[in-house]
Protein backbone atom coordinates (compact mmCIF):
# COMPACT_ATOMS: atom_id res chain seq x y z
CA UNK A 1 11.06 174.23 2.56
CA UNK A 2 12.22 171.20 0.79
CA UNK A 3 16.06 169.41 2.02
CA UNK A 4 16.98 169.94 -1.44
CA UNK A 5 16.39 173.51 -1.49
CA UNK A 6 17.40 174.08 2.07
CA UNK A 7 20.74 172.08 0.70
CA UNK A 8 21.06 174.16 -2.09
CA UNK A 9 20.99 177.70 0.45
CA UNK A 10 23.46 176.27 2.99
CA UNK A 11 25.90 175.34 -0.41
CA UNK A 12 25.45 179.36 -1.98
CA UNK A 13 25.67 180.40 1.73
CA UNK A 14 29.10 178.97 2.81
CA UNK A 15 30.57 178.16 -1.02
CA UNK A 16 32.24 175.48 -2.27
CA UNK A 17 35.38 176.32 -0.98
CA UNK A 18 34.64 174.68 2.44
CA UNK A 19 34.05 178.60 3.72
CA UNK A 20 38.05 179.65 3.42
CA UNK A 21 38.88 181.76 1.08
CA UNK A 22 39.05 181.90 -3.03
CA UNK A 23 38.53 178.72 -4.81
CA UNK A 24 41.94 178.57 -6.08
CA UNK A 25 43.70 179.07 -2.84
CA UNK A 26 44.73 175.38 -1.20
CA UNK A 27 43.10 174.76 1.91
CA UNK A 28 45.93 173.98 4.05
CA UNK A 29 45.86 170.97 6.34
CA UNK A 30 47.65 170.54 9.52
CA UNK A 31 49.75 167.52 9.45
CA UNK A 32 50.53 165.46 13.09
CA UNK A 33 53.73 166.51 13.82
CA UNK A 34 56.45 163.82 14.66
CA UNK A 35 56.71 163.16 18.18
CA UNK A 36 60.04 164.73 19.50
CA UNK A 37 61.50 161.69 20.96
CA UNK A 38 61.62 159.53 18.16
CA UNK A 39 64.23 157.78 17.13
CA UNK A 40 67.03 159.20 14.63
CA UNK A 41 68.65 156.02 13.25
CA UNK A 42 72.44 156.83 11.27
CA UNK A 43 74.62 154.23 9.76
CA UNK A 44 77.62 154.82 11.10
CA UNK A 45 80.67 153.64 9.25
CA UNK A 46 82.07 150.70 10.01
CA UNK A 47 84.89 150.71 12.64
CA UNK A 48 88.56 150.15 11.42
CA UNK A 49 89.06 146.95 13.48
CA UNK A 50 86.05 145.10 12.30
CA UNK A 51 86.43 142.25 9.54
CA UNK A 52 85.35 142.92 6.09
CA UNK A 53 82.04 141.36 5.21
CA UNK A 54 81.58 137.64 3.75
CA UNK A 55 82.85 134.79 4.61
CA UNK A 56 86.49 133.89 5.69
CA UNK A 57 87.94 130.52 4.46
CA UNK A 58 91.23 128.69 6.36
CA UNK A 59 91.95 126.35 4.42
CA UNK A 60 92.34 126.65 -0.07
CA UNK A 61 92.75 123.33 -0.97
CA UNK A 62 95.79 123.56 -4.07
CA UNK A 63 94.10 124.09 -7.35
CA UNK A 64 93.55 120.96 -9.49
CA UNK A 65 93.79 120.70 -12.96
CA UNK A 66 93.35 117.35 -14.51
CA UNK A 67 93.09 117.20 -18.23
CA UNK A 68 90.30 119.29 -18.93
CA UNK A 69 88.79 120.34 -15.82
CA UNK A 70 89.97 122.34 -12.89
CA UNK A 71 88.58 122.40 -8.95
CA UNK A 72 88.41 125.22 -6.28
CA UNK A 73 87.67 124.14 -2.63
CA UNK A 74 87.83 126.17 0.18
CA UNK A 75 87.16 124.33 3.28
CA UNK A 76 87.25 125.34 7.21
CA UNK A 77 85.16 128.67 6.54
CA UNK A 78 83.86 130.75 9.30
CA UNK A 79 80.45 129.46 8.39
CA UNK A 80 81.26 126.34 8.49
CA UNK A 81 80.30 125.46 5.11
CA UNK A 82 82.61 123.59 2.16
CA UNK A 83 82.63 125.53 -1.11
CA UNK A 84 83.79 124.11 -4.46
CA UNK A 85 83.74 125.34 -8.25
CA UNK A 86 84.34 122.07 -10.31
CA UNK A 87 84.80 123.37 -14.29
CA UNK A 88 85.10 121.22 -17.61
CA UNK A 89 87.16 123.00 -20.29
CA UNK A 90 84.98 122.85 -23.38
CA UNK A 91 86.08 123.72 -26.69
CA UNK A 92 83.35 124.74 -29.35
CA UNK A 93 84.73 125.15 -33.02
CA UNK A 94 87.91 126.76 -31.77
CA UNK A 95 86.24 128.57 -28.56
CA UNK A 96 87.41 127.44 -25.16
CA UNK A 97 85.56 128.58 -22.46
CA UNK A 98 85.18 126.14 -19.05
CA UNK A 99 81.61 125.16 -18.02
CA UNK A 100 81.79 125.79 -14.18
CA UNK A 101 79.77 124.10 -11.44
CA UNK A 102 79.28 126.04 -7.70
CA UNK A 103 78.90 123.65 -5.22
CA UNK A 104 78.28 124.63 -1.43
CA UNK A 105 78.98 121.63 1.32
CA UNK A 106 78.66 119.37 -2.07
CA UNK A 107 75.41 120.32 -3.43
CA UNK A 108 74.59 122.06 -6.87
CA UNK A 109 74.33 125.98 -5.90
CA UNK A 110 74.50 127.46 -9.51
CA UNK A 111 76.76 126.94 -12.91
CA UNK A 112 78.46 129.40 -14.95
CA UNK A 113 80.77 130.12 -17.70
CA UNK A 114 84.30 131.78 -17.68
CA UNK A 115 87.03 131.86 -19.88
CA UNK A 116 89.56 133.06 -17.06
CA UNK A 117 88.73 130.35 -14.03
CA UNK A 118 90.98 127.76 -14.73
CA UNK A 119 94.01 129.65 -15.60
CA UNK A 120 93.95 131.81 -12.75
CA UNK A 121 96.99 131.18 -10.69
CA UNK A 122 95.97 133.28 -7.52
CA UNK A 123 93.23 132.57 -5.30
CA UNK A 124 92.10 136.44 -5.41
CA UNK A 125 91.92 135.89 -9.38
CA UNK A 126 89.42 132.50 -8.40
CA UNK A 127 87.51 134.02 -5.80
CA UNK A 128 87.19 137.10 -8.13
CA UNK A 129 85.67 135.17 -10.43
CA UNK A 130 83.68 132.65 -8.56
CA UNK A 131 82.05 135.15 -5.93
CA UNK A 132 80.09 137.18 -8.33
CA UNK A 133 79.28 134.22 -10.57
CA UNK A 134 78.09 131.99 -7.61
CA UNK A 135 76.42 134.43 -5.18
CA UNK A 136 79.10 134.00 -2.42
CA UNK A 137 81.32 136.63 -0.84
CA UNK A 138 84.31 134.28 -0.25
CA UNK A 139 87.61 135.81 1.39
């Protein structure tokens, strides 16, 4: 007897269903079962004493406002970085915005453009403006 024909018998003999059951019933698999110590990880809230997130600043130098420009610095932060947003008040056929500059320990980190900044008279109102704008999570 030829392997091809031989093949062929063992194929009619068992099916094509791998010898359980119908064709259209799934053949069902068993799966490796997760061992039973394994770890359960759960983020647990944070606790009511801890400090928010970002970074916490001592010292908010007074805002300066010079003509047209106004400068943010916030100095003696618990990373011990210096961060600044320098802005130029621009005024484009009757449109004034201020062209702001994010500085971090006095180099370039990013420039944006706000129409709030340099009227804000609170430093929430800045650092509402500047964190988002400049990638920073200043407190």
């Amino acid at each position: 007897m030829s392997r091809l024909a031989a093949l062929a018998l063992v194929v009619v003999a068992f099916g094509c269903g791998g010898g359980k059951g119908d064709d259209d019933e799934p053949v069902l698999v068993d799966a490796p079962k997760p061992p039973i110590d394994s770890p359960v990880v759960i983020d647990a809230p944070p606790t009511p004493d801890a400090p928010p997130p970002g970074v916490t600043c001592q010292m908010k130098d007074p805002v300066v406002q010079l003509g047209f420009t106004c400068d943010f610095v916030w100095s003696m932060c618990s990373d011990a970085a210096t961060y600044e947003v320098n802005c130029r008040i621009q005024n484009v056929g009757g449109n004034v915005f201020s062209l702001c500059d994010c500085k971090l320990n006095g180099g370039a980190a990013g420039q944006f453009i706000s129409t709030m900044i340099c009227g804000s008279t609170e430093w929430t109102q800045v650092e509402a403006i500047a964190n988002p704008e400049c990638g920073w999570m200043l407190r």
